[in-house]
Protein backbone atom coordinates (compact mmCIF):
# COMPACT_ATOMS: atom_id res chain seq x y z
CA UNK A 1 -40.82 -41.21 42.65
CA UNK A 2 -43.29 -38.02 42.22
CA UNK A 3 -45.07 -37.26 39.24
CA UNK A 4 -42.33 -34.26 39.17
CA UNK A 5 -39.13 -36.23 39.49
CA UNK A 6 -41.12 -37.90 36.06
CA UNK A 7 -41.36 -34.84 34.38
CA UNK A 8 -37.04 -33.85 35.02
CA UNK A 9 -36.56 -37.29 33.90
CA UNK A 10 -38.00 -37.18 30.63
CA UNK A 11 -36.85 -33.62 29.89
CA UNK A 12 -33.64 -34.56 30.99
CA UNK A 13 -33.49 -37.37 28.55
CA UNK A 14 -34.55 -35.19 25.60
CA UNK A 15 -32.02 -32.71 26.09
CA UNK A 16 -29.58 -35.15 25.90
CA UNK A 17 -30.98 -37.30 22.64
CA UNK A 18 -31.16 -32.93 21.37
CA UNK A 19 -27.29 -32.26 22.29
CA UNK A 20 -26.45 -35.81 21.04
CA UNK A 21 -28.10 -34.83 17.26
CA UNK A 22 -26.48 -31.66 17.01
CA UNK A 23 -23.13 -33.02 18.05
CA UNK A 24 -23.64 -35.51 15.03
CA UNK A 25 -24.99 -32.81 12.50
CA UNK A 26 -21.69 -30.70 13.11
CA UNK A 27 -19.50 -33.56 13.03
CA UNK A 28 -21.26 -34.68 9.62
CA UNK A 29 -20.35 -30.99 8.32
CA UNK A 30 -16.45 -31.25 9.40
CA UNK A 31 -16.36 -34.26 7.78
CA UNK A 32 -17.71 -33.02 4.78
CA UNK A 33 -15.91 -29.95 5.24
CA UNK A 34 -12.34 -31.91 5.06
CA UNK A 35 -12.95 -35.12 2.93
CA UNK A 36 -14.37 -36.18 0.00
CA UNK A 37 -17.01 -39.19 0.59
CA UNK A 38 -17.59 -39.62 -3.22
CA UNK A 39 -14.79 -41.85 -4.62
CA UNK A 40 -14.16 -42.27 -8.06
CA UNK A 41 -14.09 -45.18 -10.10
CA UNK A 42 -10.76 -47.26 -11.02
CA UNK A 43 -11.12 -46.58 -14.58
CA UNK A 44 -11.34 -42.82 -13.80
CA UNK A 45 -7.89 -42.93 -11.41
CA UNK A 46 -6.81 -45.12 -14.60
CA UNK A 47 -7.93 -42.10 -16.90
CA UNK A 48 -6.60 -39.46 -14.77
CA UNK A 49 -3.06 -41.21 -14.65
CA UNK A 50 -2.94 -41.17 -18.51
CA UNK A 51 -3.45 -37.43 -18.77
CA UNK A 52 -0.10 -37.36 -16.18
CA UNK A 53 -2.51 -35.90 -13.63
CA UNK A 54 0.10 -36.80 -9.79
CA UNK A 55 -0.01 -35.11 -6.38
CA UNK A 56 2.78 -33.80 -5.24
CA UNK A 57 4.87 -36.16 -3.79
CA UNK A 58 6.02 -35.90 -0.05
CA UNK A 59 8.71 -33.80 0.28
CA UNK A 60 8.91 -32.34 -3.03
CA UNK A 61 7.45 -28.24 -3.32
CA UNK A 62 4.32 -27.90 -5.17
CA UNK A 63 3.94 -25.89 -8.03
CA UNK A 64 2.43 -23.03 -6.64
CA UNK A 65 5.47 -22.99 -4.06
CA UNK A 66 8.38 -23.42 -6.33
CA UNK A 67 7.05 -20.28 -8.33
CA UNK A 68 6.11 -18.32 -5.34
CA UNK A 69 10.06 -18.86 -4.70
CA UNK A 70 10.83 -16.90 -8.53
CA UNK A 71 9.40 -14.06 -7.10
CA UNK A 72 10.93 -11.31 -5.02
CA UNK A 73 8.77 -9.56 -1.97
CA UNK A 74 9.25 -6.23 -2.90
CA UNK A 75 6.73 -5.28 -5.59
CA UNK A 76 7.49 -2.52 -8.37
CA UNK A 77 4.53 0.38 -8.68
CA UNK A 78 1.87 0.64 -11.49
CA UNK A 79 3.60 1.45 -14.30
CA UNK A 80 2.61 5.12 -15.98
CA UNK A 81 4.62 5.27 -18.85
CA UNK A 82 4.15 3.89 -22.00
CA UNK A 83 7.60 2.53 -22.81
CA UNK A 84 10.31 -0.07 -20.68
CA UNK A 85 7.60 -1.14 -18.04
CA UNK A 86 9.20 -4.58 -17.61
CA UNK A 87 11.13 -4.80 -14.21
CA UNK A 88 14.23 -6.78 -15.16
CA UNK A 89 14.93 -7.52 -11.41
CA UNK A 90 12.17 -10.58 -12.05
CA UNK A 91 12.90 -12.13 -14.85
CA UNK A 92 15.90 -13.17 -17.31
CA UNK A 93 16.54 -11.36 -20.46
CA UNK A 94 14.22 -13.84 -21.92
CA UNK A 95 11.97 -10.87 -22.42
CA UNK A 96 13.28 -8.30 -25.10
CA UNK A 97 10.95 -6.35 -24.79
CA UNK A 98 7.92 -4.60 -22.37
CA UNK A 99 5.53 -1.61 -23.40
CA UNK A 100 1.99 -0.31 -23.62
CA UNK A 101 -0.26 -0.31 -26.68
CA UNK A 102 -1.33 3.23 -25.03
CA UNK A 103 -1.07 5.20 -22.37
CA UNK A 104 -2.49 4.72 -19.09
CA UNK A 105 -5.75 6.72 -18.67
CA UNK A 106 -6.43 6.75 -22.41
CA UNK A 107 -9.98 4.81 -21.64
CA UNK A 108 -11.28 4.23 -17.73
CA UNK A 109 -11.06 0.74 -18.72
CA UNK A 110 -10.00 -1.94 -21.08
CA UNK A 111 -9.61 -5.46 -21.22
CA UNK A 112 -9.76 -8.32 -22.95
CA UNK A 113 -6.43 -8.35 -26.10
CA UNK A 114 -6.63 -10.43 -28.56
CA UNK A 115 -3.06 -10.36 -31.05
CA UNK A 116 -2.17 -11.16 -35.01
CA UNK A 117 1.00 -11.36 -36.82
CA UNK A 118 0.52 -9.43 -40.09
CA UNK A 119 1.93 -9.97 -43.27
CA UNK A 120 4.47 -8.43 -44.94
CA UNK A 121 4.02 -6.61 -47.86
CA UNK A 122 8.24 -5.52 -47.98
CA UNK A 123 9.42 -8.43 -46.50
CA UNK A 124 11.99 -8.80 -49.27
CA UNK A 125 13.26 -5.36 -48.64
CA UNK A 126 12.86 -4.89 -45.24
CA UNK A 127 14.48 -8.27 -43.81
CA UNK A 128 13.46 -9.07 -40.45
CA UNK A 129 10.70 -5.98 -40.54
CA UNK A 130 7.16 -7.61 -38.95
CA UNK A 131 3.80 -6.26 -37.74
CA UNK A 132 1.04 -7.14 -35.42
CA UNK A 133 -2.63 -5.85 -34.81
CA UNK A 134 -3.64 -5.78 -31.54
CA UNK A 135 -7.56 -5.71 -30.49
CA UNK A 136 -9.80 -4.96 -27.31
CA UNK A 137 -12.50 -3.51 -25.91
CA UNK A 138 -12.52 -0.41 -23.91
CA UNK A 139 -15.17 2.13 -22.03
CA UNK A 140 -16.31 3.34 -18.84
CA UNK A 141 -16.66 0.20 -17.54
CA UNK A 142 -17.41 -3.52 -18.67
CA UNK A 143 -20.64 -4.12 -19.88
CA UNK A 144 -21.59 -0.40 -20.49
CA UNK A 145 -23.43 0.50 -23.45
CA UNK A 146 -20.39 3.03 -24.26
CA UNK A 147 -17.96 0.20 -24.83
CA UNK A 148 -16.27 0.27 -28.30
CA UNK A 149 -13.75 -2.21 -29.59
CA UNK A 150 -10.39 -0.79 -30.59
CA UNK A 151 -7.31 -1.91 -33.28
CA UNK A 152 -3.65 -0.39 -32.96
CA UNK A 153 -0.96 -2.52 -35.46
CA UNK A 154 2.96 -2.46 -33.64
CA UNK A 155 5.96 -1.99 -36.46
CA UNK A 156 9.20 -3.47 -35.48
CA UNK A 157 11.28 -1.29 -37.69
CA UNK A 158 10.10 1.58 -34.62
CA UNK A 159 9.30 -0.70 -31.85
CA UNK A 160 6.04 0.80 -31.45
CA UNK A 161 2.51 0.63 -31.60
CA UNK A 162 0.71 3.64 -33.57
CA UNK A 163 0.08 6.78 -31.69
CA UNK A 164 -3.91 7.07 -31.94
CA UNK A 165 -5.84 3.49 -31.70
CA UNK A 166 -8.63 2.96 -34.22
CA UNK A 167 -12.20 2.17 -33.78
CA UNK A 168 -13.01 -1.13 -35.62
CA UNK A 169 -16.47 -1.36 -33.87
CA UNK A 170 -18.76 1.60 -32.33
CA UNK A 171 -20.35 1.06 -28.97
CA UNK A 172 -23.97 1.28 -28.91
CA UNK A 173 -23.96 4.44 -27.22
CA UNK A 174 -20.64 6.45 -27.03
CA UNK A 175 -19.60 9.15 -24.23
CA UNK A 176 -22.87 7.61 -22.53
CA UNK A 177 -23.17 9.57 -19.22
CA UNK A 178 -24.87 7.84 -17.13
CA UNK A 179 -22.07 5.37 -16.42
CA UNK A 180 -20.91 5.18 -13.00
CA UNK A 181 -17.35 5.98 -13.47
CA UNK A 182 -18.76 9.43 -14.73
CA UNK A 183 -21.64 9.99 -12.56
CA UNK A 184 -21.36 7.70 -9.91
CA UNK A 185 -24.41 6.11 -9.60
CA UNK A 186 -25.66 2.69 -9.93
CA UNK A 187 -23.86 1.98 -12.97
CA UNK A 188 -24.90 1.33 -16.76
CA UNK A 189 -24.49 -3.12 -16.32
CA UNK A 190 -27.32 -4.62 -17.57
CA UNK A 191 -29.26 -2.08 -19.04
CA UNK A 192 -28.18 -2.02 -22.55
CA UNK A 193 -26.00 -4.17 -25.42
CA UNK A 194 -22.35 -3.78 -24.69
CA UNK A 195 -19.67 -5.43 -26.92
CA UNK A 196 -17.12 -7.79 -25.90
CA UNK A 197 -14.35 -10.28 -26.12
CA UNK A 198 -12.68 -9.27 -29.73
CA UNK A 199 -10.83 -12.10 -30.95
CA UNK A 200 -8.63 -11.17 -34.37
CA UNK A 201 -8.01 -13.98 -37.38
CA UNK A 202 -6.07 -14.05 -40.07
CA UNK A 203 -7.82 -15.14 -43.30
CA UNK A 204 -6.73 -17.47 -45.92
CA UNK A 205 -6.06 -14.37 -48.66
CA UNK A 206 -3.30 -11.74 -48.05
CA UNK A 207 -4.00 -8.68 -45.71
CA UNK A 208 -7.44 -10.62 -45.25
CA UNK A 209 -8.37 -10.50 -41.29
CA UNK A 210 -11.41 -10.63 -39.38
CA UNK A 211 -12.44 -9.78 -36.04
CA UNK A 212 -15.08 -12.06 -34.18
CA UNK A 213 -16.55 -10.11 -31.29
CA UNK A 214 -19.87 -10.82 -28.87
CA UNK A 215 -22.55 -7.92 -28.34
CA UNK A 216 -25.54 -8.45 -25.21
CA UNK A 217 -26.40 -7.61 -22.02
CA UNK A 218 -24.67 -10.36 -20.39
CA UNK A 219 -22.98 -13.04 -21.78
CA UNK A 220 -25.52 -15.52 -21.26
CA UNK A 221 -27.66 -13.84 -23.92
CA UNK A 222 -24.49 -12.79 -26.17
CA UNK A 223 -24.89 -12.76 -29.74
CA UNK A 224 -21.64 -13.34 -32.41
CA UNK A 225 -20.77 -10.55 -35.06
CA UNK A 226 -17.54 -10.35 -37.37
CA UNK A 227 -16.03 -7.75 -39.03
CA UNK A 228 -13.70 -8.40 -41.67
CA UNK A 229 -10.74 -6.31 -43.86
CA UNK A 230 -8.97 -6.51 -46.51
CA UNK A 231 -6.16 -4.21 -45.91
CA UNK A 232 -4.48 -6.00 -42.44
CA UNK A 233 -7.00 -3.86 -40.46
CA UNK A 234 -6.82 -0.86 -41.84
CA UNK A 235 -10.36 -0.63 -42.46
CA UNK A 236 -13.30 -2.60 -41.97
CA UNK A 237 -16.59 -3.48 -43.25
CA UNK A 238 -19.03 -1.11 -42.39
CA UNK A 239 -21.61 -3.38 -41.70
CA UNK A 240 -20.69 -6.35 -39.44
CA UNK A 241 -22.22 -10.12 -40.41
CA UNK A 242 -24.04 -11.82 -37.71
CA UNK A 243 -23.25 -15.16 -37.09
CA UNK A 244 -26.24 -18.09 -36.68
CA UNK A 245 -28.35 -18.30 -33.62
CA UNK A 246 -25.97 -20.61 -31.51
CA UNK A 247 -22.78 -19.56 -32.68
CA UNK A 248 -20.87 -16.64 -30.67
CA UNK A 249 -17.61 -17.46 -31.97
CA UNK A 250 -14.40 -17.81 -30.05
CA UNK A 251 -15.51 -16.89 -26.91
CA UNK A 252 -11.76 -15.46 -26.17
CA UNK A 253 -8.96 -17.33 -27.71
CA UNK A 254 -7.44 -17.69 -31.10
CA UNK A 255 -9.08 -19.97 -33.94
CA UNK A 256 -7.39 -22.93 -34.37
CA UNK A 257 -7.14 -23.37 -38.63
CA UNK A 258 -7.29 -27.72 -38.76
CA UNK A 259 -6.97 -26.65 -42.51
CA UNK A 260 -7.46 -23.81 -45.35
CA UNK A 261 -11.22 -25.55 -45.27
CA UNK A 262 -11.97 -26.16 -41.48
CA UNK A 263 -11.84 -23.79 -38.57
CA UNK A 264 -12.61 -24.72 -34.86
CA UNK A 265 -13.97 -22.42 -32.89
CA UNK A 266 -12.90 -22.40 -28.80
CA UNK A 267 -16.10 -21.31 -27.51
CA UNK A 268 -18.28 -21.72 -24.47
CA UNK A 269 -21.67 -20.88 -23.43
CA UNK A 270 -22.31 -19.23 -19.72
CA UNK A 271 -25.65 -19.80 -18.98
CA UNK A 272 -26.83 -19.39 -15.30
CA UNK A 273 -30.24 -21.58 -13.61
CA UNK A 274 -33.01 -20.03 -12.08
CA UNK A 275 -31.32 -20.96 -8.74
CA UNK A 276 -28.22 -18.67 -9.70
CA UNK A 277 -25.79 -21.47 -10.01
CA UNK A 278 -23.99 -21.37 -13.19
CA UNK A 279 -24.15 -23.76 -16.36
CA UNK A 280 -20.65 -23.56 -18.36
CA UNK A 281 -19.85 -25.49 -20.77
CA UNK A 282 -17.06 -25.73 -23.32
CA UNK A 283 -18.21 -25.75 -26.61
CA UNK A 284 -16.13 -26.25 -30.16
CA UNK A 285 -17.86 -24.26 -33.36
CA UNK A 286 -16.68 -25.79 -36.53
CA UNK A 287 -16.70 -23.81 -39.85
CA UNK A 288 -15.91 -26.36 -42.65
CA UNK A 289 -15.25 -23.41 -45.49
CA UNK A 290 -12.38 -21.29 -43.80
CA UNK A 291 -14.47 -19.44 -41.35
CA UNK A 292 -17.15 -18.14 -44.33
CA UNK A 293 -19.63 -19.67 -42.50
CA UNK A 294 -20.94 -21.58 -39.35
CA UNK A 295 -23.75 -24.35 -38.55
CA UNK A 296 -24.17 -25.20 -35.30
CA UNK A 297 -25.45 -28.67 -35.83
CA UNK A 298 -21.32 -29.13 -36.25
CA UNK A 299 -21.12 -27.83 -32.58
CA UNK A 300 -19.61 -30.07 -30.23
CA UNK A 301 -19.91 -29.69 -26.32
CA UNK A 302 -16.28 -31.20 -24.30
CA UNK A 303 -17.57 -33.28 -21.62
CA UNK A 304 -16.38 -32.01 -17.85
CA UNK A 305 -18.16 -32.96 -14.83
CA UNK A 306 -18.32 -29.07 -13.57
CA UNK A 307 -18.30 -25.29 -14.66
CA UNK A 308 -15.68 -24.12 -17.81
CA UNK A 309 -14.92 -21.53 -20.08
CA UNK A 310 -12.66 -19.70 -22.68
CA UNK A 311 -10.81 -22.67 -23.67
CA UNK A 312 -7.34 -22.89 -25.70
CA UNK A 313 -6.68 -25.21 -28.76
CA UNK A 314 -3.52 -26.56 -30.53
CA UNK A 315 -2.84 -29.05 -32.59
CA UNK A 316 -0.85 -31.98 -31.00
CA UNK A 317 2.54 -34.07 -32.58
CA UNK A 318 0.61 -36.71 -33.09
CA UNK A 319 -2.15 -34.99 -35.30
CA UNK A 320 -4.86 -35.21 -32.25
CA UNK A 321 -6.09 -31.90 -30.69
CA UNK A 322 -5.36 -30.40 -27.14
CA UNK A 323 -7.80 -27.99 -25.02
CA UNK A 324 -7.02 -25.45 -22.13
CA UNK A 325 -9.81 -24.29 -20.24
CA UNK A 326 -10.40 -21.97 -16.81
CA UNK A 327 -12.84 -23.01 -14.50
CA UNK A 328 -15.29 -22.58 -11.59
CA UNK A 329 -15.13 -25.86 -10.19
CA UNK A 330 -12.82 -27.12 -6.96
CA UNK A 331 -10.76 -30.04 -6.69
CA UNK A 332 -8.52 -31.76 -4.68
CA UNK A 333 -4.59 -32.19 -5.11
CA UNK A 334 -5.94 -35.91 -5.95
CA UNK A 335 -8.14 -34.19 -9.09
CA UNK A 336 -11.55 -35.40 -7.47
CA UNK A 337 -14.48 -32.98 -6.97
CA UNK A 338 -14.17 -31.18 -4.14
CA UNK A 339 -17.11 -28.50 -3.94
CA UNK A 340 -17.85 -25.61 -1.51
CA UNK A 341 -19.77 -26.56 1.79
CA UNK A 342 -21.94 -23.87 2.93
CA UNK A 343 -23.43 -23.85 6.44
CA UNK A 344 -26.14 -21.32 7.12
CA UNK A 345 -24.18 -18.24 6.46
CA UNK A 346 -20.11 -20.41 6.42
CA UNK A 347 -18.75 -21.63 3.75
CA UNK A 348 -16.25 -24.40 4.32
CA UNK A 349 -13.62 -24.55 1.39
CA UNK A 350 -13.02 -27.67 0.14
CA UNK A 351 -10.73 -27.46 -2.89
CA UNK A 352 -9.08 -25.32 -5.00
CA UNK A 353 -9.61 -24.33 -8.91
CA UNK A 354 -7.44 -25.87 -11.13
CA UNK A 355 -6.83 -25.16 -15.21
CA UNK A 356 -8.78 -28.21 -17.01
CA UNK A 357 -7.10 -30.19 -20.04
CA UNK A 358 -8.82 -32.71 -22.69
CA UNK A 359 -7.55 -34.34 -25.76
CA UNK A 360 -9.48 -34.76 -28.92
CA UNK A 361 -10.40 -38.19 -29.69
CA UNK A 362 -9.84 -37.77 -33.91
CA UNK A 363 -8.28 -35.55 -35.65
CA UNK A 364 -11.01 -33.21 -36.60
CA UNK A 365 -12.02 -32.24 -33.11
CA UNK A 366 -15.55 -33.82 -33.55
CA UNK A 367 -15.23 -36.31 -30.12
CA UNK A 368 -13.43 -35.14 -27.00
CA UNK A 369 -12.14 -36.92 -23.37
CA UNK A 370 -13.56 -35.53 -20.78
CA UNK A 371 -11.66 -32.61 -19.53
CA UNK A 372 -9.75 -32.69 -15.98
CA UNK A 373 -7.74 -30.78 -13.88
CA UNK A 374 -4.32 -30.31 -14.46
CA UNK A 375 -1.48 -29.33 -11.82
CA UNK A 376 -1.80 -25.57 -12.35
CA UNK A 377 -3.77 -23.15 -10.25
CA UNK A 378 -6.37 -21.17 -12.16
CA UNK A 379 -8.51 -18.25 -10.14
CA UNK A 380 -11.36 -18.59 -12.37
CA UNK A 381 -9.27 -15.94 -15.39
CA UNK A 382 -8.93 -16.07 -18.72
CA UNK A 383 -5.64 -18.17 -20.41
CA UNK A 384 -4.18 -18.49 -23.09
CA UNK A 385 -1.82 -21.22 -24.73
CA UNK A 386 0.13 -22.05 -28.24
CA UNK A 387 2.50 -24.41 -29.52
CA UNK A 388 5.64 -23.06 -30.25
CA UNK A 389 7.45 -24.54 -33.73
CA UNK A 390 9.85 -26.54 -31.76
CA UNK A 391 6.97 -28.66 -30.00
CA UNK A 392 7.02 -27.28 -26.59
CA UNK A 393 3.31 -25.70 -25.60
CA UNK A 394 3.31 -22.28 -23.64
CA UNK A 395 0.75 -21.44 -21.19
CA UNK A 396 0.04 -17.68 -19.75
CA UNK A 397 -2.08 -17.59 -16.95
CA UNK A 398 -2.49 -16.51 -12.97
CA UNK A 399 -0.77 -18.57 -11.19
CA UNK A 400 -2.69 -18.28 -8.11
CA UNK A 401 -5.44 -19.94 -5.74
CA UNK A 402 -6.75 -16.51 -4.89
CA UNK A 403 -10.82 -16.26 -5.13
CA UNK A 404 -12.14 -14.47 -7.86
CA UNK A 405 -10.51 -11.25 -8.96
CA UNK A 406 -8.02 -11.65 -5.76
CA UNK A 407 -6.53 -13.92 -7.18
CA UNK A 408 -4.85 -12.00 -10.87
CA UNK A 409 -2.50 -10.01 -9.52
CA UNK A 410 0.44 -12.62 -10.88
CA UNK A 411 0.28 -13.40 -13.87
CA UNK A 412 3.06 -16.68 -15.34
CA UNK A 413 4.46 -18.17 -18.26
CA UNK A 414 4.53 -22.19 -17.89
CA UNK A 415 5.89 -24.91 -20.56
CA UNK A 416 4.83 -28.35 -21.81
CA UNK A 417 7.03 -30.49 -23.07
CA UNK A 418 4.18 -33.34 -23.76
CA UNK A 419 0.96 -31.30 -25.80
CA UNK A 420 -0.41 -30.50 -22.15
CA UNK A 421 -0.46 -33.68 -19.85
CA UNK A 422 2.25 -31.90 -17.81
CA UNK A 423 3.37 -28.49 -17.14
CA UNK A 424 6.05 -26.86 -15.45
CA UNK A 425 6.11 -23.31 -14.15
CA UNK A 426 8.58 -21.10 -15.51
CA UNK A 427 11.61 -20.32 -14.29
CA UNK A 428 13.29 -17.50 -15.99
CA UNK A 429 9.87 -15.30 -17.04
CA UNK A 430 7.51 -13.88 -14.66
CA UNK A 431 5.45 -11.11 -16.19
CA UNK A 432 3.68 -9.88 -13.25
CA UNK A 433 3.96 -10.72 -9.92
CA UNK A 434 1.77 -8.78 -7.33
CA UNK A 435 0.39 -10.35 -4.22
CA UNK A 436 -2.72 -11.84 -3.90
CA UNK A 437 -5.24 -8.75 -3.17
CA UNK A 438 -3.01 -5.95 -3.12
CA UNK A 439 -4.93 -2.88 -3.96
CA UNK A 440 -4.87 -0.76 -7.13
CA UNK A 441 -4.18 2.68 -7.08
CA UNK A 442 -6.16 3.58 -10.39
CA UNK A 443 -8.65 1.06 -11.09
CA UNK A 444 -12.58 2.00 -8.90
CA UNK A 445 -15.75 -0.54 -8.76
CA UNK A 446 -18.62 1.50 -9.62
CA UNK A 447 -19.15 2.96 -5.78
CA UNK A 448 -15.09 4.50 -6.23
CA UNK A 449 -13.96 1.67 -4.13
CA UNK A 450 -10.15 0.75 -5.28
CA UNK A 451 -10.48 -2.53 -6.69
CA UNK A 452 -7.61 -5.68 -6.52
CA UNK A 453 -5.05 -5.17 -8.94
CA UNK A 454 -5.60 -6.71 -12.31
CA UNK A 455 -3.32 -8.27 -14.36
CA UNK A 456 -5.14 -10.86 -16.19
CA UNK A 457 -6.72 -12.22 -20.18
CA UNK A 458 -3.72 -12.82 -22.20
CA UNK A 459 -3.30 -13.73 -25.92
CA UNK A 460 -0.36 -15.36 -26.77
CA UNK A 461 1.21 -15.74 -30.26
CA UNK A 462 4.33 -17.08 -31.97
CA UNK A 463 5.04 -14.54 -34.70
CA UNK A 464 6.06 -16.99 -37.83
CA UNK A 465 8.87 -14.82 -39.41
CA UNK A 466 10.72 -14.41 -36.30
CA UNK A 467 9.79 -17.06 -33.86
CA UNK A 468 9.42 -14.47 -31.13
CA UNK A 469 6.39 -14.91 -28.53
CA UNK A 470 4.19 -12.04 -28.35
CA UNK A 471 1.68 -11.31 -25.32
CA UNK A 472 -0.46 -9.43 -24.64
CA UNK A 473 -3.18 -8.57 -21.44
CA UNK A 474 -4.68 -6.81 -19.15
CA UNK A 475 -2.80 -4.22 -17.37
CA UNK A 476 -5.10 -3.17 -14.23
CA UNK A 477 -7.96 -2.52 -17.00
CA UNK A 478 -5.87 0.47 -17.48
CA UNK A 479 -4.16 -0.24 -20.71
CA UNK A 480 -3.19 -3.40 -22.60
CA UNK A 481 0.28 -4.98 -22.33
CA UNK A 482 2.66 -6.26 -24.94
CA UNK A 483 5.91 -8.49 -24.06
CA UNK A 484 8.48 -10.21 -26.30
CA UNK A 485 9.99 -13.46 -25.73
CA UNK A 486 12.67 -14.93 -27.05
CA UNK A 487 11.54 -18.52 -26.80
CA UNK A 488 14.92 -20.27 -26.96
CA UNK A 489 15.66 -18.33 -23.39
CA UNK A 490 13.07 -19.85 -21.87
């Protein structure tokens, strides 16, 4: 054999031990593309069976399909009007009611409701007469210094919410024109404080309510205010109190009152590492004098093995306390981690994103189980959930798998019957039901692009005179929704 029949020889052979590699590499990457290698633990499958945590079992439609099967194909048009926007073609007369808090167009975006049942200084007069207040936030865009954070209180004797919404906090700097919406350039995010988030409680003394809201650049540097009244929103205190470094206050949902003395807080903290990966976590503030004031040594942090925000309390039947929570972190239909995969420029998806659930371990909310994923989709949006007088828990949210915002273009009602282990979609109510993506014909990104349509951060309430469930949300960041809901339809 010649010294060049050698050389083929051993180049041959490299090539080979070089294609043989490769073909492992990529098989290594399917395989982590499809399956998760990481088992868990018998006492975590143990742990996940007593939160009622099951795949679906063969045969039997998911969740996500038996809702998908509620909805009709053809989808109404963006609402313009400010009155009977509910399409009763999708839904039971389990909704009485459908409206705006204010016209389209009034703002070029708002988001973010928050909603209060009032009390009722002629209730002995008036009968069945009740109010709400309503609260948001509302400028050229979110996070621009010209954001201000609006009130509007709804009368049932009219039906209606009042004409001309009030300011209950200034934006840093209004009619600011270098916005994008107004000038189109590169937009006013992170260059100055915006305010965010309201989130409206009533007080322990009549026509006492105050409004907790966040103000920062981003919420990973946010800072908590509150305003309070004493005339059911009327008017506020001109000067708002700022909470203790480390408190924000609810980050989005209601306070949950344990007692006249102690408040609990759902908040959460969104810090991001110098990598860019994010750092949620799901936090509980505790104010042991009726919300006066906060220390956040009483601060306690929900354990979750991933990425969560915005949670939702009640108080269980049995005394203990229940969470809601969205989240950036996949799973599988099995409830194990099942994070993204991503291959030079591919990313393989692994799971999907699931609304979390934990239980308090005492009464007081001071120890928690760690949170897990429940059977309902979650997009990574804002939920809300409360616990109706005759024991059943209702939970808005998007019912959807869709990433990011392609995903909150339906937005669902779904019912416990068990404080949370367990939920079932719906069957009579779907509030809005637009497919995954579809484009809006009003709301722009800062470069005019139309955006996906947006129907998304609700605030549910039962109103205690009536019983009657009021929500409210995000209508395409165009306006703010409010539906009724007779709860024994449901």
């Amino acid at each position: 054999m010649t010294a060049l029949d050698n050389k083929d020889t051993f180049f041959g052979l490299r090539m080979r031990k070089r294609r043989t590699r490769l073909a492992i590499i990529f098989s290594v990457f399917i395989i982590l593309a499809y399956f998760d290698p990481l088992k868990r633990g018998v006492d975590e499958e143990a742990e996940k069976s007593s939160l009622g945590i099951t795949s679906t079992p063969k045969g039997e439609l998911s969740a996500e399909t038996k809702a998908q099967t509620m909805v009709k194909s053809d989808k109404p048009p963006l609402a313009t009007s400010l009155r009977d926007t509910h399409d009763n073609s999708q839904s039971s007369d389990a909704i009485i009611s459908s409206q705006f808090i204010f016209p389209v167009g009034t703002y070029p975006s708002s988001h973010s409701a928050t909603i209060i049942a009032l009390d009722n200084e002629e209730e002995e007069e008036e009968g069945g007469r009740y109010r709400l207040l309503a609260s948001w936030f509302a400028g050229t865009e979110e996070n621009a210094p010209d954001v201000a954070i609006y009130t509007s209180t709804y009368d049932s004797r009219t039906s209606s919410w009042q004409s001309i919404p009030d300011v209950a906090v200034s934006a840093f700097r209004p009619d600011d024109s270098s916005c994008a919406v107004i000038s189109g350039g590169e937009g006013c995010k992170l260059r100055e404080n915006s305010l965010w988030n309201p989130v409206l409680v009533k007080e322990n003394e009549n026509n006492h309510v105050a409004l907790f809201y966040k103000a920062g650049k981003h919420p990973s540097i946010w800072e908590g205010y509150v305003k309070r009244s004493k005339d059911d929103g009327k008017t506020w205190e001109q000067q708002a109190e700022k909470l203790p470094r480390n408190i924000i206050g609810p980050a989005k949902n209601k306070i949950l009152e344990v007692n006249d003395r102690l408040w609990l807080a759902p908040s959460s903290r969104e810090a991001n590492a110098k990598d860019g990966s994010r750092n949620w976590k799901l936090i509980v503030e505790r104010s042991r004098d009726g919300g006066k004031s906060w220390d956040p040594e009483e601060n306690v942090e929900v354990p979750f093995d991933g990425n969560a925000i915005q949670p939702s309390m009640w108080r269980g039947d049995d005394g203990y306390l229940r969470m809601v929570a969205r989240t950036a972190t996949d799973y599988d239909e099995n409830g194990r981690r099942a994070d993204q995969v991503k291959v030079k420029k591919q990313t393989f998806i692994r799971g999907k994103k699931y609304i979390i659930y934990s239980k308090s371990l005492d009464k007081e909310g001071e120890k928690w189980m760690k949170a897990k994923p429940t059977s309902l989709p979650g997009p990574n949006s804002g939920i809300d959930a409360v616990k109706l007088r005759d024991g059943r828990v209702v939970i808005i949210y998007n019912h959807s798998w869709g990433l990011k915002s392609l995903g909150r273009g339906k937005l669902n009602v779904a019912i416990s019957h068990d404080d949370g282990l367990t939920w079932t979609p719906s069957s009579t109510v779907v509030l809005e039901s637009f497919d995954d993506g579809a484009i809006s014909d009003v709301n722009v990104d800062k470069k005019n692009q139309k955006k996906p349509i947006e129907m998304s951060y609700p605030a549910v309430i039962q109103d205690p005179k009536t019983d009657l469930i009021h929500i409210v949300y995000t209508y395409d960041r165009q306006t703010i929704k409010h539906v009724v809901i007779n709860p024994n339809r449901l």
